[in-house]
N, C-alpha and C. Protein backbone atom coordinates (compact mmCIF):
# COMPACT_ATOMS: atom_id res chain seq x y z
N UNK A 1 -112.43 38.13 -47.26
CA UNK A 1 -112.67 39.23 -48.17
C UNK A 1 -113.42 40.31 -47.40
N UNK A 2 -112.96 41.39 -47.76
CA UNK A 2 -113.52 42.75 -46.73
C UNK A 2 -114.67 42.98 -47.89
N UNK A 3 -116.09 42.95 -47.30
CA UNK A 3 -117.15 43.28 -47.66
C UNK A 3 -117.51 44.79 -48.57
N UNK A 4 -116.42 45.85 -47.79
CA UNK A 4 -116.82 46.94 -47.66
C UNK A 4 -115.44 47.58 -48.61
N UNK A 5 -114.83 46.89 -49.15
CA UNK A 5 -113.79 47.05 -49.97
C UNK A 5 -114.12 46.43 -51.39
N UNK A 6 -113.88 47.01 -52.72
CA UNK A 6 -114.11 46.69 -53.76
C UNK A 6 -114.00 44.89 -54.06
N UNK A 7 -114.51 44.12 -54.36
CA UNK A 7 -114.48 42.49 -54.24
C UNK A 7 -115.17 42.30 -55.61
N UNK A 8 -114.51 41.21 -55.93
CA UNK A 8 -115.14 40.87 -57.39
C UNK A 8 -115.62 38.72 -56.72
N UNK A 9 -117.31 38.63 -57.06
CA UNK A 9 -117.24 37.12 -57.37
C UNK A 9 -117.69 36.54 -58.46
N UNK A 10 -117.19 35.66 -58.73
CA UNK A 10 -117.00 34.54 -59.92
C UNK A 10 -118.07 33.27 -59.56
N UNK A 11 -119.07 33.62 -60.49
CA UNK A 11 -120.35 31.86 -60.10
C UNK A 11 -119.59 31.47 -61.88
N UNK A 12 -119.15 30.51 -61.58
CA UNK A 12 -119.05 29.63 -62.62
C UNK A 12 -119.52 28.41 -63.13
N UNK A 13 -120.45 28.17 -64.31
CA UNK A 13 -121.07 27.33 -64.52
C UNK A 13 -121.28 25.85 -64.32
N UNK A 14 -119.72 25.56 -64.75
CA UNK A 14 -119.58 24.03 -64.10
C UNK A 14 -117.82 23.75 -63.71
N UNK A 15 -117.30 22.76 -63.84
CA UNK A 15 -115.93 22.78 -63.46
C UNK A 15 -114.81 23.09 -64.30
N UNK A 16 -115.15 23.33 -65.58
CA UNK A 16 -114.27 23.73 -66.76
C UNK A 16 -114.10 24.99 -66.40
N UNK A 17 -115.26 25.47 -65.90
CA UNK A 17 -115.67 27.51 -65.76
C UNK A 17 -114.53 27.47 -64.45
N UNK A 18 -114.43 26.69 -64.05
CA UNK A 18 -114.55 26.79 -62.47
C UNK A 18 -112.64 26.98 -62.66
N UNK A 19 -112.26 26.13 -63.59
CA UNK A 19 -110.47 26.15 -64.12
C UNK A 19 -109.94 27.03 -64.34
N UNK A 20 -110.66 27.29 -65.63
CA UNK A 20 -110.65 29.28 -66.35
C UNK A 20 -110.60 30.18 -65.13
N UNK A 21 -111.25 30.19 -64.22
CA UNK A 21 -111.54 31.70 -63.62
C UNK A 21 -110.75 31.16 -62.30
N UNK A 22 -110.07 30.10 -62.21
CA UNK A 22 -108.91 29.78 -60.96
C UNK A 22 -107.35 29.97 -61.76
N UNK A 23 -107.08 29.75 -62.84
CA UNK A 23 -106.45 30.32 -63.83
C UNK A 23 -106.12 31.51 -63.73
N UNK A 24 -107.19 32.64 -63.96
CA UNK A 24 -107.36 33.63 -64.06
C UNK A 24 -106.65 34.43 -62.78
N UNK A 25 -107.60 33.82 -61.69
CA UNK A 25 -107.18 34.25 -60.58
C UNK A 25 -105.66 34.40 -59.79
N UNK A 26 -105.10 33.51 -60.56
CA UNK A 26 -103.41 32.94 -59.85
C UNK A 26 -102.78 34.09 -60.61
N UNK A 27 -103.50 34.61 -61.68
CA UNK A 27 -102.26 35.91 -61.99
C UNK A 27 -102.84 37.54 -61.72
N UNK A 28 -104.06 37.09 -61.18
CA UNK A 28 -104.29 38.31 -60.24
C UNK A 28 -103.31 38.86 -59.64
N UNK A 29 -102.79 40.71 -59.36
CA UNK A 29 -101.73 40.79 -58.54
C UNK A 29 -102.06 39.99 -56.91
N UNK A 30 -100.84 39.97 -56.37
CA UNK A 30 -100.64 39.01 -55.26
C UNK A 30 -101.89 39.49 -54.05
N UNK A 31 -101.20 41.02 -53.90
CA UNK A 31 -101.91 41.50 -52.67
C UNK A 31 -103.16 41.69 -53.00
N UNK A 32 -104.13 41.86 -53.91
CA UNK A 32 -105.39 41.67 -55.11
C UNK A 32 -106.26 40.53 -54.72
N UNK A 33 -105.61 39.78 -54.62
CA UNK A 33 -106.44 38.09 -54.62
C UNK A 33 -107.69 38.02 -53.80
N UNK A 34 -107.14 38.67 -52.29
CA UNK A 34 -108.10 38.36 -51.59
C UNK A 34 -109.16 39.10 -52.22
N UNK A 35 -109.22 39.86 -53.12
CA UNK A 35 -110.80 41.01 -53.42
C UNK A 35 -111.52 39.97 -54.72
N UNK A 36 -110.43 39.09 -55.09
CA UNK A 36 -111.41 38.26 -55.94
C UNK A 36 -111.96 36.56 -55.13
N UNK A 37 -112.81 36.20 -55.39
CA UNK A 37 -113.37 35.08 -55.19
C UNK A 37 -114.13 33.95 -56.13
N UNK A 38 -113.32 32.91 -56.35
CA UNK A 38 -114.44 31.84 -57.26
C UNK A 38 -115.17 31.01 -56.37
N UNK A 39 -116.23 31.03 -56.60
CA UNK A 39 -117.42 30.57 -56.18
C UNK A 39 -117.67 29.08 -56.62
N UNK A 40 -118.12 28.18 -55.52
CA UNK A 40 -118.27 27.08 -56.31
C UNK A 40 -119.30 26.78 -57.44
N UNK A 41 -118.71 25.76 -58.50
CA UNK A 41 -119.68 25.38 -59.14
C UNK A 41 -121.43 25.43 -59.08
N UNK A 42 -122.15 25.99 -59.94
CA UNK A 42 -123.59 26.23 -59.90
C UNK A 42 -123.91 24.71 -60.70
N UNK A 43 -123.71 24.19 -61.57
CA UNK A 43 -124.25 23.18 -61.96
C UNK A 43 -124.65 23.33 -63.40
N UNK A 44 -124.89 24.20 -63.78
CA UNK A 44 -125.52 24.47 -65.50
C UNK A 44 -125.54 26.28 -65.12
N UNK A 45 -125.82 26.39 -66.69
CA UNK A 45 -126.22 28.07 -66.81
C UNK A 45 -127.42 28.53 -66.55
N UNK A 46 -128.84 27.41 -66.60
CA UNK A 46 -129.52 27.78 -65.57
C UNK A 46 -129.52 28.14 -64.11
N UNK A 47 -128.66 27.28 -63.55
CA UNK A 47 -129.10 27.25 -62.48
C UNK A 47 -127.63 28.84 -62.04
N UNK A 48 -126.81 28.91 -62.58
CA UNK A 48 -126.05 30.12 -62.42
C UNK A 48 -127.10 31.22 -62.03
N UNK A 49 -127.96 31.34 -63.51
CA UNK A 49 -128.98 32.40 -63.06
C UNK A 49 -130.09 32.38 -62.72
N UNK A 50 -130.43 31.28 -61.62
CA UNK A 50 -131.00 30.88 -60.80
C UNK A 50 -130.70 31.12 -59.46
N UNK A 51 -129.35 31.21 -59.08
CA UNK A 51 -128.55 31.37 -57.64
C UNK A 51 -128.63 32.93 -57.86
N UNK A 52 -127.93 33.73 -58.98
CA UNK A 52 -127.96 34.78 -59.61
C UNK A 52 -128.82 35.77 -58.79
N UNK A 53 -130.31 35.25 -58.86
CA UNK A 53 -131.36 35.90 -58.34
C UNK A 53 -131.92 35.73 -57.59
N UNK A 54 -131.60 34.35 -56.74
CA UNK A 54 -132.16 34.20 -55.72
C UNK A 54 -131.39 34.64 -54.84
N UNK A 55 -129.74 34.26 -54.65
CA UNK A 55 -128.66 34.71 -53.81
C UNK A 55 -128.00 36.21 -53.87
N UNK A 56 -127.59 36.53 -54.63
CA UNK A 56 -126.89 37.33 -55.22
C UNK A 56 -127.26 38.86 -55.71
N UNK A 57 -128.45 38.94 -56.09
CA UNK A 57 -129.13 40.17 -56.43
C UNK A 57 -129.19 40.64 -54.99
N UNK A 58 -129.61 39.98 -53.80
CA UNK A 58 -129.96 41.10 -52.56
C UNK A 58 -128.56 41.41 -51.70
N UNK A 59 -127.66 40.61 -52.38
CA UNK A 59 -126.29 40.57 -51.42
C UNK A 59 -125.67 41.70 -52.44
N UNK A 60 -125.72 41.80 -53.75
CA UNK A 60 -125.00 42.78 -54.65
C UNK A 60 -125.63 44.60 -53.96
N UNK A 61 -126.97 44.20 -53.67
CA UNK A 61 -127.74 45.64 -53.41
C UNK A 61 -127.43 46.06 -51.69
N UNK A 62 -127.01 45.23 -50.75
CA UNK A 62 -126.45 45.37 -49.80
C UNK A 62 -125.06 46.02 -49.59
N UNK A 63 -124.27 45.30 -50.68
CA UNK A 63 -122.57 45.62 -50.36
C UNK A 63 -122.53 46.35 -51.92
N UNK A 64 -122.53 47.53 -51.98
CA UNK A 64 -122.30 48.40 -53.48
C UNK A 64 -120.68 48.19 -53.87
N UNK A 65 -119.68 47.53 -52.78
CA UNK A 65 -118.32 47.21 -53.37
C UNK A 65 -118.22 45.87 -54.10
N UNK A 66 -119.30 45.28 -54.22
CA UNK A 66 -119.26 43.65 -54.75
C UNK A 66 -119.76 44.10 -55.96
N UNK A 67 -118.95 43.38 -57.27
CA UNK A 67 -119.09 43.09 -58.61
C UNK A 67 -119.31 41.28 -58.09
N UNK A 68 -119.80 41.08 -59.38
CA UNK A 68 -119.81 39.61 -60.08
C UNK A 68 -119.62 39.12 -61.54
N UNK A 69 -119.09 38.14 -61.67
CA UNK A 69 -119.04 37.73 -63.15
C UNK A 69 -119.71 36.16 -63.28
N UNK A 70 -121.04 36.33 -63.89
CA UNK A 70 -121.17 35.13 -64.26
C UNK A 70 -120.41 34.47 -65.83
N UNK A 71 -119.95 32.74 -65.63
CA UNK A 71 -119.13 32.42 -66.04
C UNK A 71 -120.05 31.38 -67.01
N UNK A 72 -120.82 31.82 -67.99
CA UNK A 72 -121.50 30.53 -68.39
C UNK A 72 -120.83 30.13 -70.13
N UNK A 73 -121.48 29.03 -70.01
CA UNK A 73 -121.16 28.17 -71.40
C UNK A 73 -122.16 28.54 -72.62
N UNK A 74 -122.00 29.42 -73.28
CA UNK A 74 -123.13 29.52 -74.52
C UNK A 74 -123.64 28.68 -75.41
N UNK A 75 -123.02 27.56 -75.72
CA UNK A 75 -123.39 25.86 -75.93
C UNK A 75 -123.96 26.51 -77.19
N UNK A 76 -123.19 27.14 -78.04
CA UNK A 76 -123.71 27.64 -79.51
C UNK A 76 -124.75 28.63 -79.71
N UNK A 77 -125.11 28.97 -78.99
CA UNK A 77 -127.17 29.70 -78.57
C UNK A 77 -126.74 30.58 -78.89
N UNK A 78 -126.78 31.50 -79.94
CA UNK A 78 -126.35 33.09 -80.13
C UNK A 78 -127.25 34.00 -79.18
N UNK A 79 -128.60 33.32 -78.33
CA UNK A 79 -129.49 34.05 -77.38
C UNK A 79 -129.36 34.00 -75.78
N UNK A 80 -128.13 32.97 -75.84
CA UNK A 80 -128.04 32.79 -74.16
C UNK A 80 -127.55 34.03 -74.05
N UNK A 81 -126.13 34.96 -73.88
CA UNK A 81 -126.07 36.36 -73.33
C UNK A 81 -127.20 36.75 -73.23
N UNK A 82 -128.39 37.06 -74.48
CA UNK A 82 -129.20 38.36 -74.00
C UNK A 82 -129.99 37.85 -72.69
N UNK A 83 -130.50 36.05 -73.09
CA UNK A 83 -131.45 35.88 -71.80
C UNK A 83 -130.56 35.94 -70.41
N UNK A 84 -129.42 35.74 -70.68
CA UNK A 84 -128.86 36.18 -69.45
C UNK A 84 -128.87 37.75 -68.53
N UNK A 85 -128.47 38.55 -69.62
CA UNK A 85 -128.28 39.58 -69.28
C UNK A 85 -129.84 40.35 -68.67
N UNK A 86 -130.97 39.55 -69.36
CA UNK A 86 -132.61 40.23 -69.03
C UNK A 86 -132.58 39.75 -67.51
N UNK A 87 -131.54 38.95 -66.50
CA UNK A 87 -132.18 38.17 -65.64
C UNK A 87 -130.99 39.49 -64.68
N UNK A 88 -130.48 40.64 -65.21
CA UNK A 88 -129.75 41.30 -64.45
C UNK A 88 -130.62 42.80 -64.08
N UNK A 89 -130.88 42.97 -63.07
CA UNK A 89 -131.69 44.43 -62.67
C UNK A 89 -130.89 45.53 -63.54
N UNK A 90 -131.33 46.51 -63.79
CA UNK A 90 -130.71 47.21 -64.78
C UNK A 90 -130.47 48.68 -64.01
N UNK A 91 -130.54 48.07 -62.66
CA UNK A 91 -129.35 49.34 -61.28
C UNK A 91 -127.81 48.58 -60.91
N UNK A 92 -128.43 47.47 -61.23
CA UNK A 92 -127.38 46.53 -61.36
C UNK A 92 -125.98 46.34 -62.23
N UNK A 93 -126.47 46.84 -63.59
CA UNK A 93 -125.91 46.39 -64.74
C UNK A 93 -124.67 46.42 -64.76
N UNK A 94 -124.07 47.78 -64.05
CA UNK A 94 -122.94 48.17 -64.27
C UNK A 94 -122.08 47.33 -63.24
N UNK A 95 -122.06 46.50 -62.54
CA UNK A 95 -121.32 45.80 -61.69
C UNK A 95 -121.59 43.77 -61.85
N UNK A 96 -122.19 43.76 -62.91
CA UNK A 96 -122.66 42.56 -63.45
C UNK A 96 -121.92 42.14 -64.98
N UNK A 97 -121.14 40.98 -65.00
CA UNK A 97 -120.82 40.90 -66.18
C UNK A 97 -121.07 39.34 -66.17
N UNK A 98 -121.29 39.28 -67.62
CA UNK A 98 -121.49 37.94 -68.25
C UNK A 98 -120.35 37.58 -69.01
N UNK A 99 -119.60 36.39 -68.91
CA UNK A 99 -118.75 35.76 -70.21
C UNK A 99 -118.85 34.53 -70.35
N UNK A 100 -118.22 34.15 -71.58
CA UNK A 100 -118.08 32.48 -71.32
C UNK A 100 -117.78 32.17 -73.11
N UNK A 101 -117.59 30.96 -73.15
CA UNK A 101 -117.04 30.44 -74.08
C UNK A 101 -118.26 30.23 -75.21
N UNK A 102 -118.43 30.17 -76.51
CA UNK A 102 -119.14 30.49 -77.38
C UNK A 102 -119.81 28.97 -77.38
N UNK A 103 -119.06 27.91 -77.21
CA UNK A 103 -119.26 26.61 -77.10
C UNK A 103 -119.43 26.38 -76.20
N UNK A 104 -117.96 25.53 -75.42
CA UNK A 104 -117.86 25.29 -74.10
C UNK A 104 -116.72 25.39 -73.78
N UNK A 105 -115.68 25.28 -72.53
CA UNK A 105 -114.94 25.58 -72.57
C UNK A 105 -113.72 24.64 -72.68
N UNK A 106 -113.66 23.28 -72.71
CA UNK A 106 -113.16 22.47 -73.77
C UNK A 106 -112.25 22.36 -74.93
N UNK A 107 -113.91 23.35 -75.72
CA UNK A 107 -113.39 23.72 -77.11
C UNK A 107 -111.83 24.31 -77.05
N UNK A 108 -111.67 25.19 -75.75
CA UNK A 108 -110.63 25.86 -76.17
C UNK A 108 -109.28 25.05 -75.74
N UNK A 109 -109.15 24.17 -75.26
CA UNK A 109 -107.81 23.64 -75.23
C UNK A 109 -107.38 23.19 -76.34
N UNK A 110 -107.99 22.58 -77.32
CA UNK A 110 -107.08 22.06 -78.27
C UNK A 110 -106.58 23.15 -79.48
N UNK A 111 -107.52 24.41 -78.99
CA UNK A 111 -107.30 25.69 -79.80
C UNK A 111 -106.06 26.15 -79.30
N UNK A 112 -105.61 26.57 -78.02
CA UNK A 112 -104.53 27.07 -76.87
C UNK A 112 -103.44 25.70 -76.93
N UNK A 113 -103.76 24.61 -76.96
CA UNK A 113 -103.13 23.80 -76.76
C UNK A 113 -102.59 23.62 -75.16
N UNK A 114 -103.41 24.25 -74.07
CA UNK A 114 -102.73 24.11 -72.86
C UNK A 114 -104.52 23.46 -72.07
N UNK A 115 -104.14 23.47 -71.01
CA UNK A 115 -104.90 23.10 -69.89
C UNK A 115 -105.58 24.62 -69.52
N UNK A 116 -107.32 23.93 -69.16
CA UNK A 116 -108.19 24.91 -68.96
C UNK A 116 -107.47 26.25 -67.47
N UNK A 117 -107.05 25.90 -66.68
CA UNK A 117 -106.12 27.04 -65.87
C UNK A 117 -105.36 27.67 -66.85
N UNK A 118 -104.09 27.43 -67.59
CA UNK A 118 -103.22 27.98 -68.02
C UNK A 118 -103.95 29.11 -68.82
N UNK A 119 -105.00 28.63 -69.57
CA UNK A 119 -105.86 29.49 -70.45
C UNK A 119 -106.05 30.73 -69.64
N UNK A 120 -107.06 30.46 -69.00
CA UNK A 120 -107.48 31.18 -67.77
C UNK A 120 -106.16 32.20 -67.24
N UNK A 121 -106.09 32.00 -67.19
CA UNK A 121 -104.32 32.88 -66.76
C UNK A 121 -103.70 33.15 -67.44
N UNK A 122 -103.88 32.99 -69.12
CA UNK A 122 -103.62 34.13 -69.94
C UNK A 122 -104.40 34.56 -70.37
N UNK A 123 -105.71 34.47 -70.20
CA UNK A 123 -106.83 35.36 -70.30
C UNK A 123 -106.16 36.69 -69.58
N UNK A 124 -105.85 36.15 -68.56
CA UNK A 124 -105.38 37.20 -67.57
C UNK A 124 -104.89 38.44 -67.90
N UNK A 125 -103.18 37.53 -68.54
CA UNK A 125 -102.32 38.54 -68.47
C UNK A 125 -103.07 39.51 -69.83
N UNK A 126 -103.58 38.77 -71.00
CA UNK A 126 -104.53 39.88 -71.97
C UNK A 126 -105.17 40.64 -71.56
N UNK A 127 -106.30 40.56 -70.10
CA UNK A 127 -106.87 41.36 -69.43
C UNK A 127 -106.25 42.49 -68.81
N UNK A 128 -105.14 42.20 -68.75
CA UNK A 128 -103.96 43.17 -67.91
C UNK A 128 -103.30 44.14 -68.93
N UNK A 129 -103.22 43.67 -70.22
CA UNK A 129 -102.59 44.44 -71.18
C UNK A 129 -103.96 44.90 -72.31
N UNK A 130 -103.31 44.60 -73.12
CA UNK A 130 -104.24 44.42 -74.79
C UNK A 130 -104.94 43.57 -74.74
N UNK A 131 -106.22 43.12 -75.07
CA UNK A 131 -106.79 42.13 -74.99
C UNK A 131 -106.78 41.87 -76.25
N UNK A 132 -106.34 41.04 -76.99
CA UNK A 132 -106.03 40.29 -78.08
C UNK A 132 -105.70 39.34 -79.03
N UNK A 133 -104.92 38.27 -79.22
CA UNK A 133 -104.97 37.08 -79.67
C UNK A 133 -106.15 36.02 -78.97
N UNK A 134 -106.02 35.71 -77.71
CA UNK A 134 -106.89 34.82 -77.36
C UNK A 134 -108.21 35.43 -77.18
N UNK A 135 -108.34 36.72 -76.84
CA UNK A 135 -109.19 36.83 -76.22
C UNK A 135 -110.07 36.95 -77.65
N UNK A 136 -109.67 37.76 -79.16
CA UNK A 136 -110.04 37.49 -80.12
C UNK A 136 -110.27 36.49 -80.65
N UNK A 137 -109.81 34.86 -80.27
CA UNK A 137 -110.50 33.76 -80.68
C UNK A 137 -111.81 33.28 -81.08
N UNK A 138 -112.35 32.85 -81.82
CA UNK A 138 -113.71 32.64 -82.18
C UNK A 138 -114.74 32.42 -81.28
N UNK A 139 -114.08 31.47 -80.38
CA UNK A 139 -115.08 30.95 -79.36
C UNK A 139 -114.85 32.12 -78.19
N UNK A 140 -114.12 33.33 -78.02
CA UNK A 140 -114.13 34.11 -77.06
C UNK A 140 -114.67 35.48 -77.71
N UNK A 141 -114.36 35.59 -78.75
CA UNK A 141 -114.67 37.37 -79.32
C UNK A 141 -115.81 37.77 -78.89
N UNK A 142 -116.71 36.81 -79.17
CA UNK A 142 -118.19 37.46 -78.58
C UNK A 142 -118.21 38.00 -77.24
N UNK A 143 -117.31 37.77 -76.30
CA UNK A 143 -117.52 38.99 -74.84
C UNK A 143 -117.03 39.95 -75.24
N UNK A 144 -116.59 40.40 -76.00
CA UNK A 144 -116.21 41.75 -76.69
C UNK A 144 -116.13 43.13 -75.60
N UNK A 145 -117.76 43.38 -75.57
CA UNK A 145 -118.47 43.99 -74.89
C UNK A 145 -118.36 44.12 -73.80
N UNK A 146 -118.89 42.96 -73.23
CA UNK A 146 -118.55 42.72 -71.61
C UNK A 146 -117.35 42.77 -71.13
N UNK A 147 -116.23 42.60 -71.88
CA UNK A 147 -114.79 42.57 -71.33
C UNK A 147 -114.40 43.96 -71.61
N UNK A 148 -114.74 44.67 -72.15
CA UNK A 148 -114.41 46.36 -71.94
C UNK A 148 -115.06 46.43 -71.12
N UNK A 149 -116.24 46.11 -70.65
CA UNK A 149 -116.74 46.78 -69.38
C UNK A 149 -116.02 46.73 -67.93
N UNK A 150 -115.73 44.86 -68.24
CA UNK A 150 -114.99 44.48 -66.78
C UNK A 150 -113.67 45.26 -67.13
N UNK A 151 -113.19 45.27 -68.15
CA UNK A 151 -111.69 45.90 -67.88
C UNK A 151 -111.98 47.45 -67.28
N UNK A 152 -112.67 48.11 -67.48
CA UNK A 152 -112.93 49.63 -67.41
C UNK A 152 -113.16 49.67 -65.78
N UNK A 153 -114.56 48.58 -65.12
CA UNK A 153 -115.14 48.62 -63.51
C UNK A 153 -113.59 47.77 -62.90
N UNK A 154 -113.23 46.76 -63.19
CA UNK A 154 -112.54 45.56 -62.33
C UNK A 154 -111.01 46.00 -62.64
N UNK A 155 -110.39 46.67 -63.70
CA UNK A 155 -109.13 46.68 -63.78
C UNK A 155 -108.29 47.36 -62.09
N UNK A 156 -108.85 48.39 -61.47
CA UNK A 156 -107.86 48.74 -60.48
C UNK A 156 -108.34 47.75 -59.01
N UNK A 157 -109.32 47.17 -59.00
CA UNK A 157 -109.69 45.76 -58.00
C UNK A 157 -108.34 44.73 -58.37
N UNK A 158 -108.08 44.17 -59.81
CA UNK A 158 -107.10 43.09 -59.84
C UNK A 158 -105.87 43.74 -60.14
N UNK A 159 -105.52 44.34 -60.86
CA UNK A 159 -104.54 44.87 -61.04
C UNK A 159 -103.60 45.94 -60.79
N UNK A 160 -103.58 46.43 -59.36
CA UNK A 160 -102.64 47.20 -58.36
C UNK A 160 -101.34 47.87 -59.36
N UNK A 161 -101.74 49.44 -59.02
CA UNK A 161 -100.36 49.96 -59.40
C UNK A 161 -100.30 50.07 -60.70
N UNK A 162 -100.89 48.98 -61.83
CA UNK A 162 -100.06 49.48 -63.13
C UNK A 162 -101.71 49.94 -64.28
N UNK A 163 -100.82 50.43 -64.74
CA UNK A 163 -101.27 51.78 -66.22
C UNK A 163 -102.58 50.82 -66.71
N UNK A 164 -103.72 51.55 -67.10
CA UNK A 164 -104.45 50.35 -68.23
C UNK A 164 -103.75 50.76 -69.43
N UNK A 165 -103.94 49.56 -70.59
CA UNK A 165 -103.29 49.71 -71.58
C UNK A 165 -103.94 50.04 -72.51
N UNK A 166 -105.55 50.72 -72.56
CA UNK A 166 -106.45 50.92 -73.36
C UNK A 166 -107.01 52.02 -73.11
């Protein structure tokens, strides 16, 4: 990954996160891929924003072409986003996004009826178009927010060449 070229990385919480956002990634456009990166597993959503700030805050303020998305599990807490989001410098903000599943991410296969990748990769193609049926799901609506943001900063990083649809 060229440092000095727009790059998006992915800390994902544990290995469910880790499916979703490899999912995701496989329908990234082709020549695209290399600017995204999933990161291995952090271990919990603590410790996400734990690496967050110990790793990541001085490497984000070094390379101004690096975004990140942390990938955590909200495990029902209607307060994990905000404490997440307080653990983001606020020069930062705009290249920092938070998502994750309202539960865990689990929940959502028997909702999708597919395997945690496949999900993930139509997260995608919603990210690429309208974001809508899934991404409106119960256990997803709440990134609401954050996913207009990433679509608005990250759409011409993954998606080469074509129109946003919003």
């Amino acid at each position: 990954m060229n440092k000095e070229r727009p790059h998006i990385l992915v800390l994902p919480e544990d290995d469910a996160n880790r499916q979703l956002a490899n999912g995701f990634h496989r329908r990234v456009d082709w020549d695209r891929q290399r600017r995204m990166q999933v990161l291995p597993v952090a271990g919990g959503w603590n410790e996400v924003l734990s690496l967050f700030v110990s790793d990541h805050i001085r490497l984000l303020e070094l390379w101004p072409s690096r975004f990140m998305v942390l990938l955590i599990d909200h495990d029902n807490d209607p307060q994990r986003l905000m404490r997440a989001l307080k653990k983001i410098p606020n020069h930062l903000r705009d290249r920092v996004f938070v998502l994750g599943v309202l539960s865990e991410p689990e929940d959502l296969k028997p909702a999708f009826q597919l395997p945690l990748d496949e999900i993930g990769a139509e997260l995608a193609e919603e990210c690429r178009g309208d974001a809508g049926e899934k991404w409106g799901h119960n256990l997803l609506k709440h990134n609401a927010s954050e996913l207009d943001r990433l679509r608005q900063q990250l759409f011409p990083i993954l998606f080469a060449g074509e129109a946003q649809a919003y």
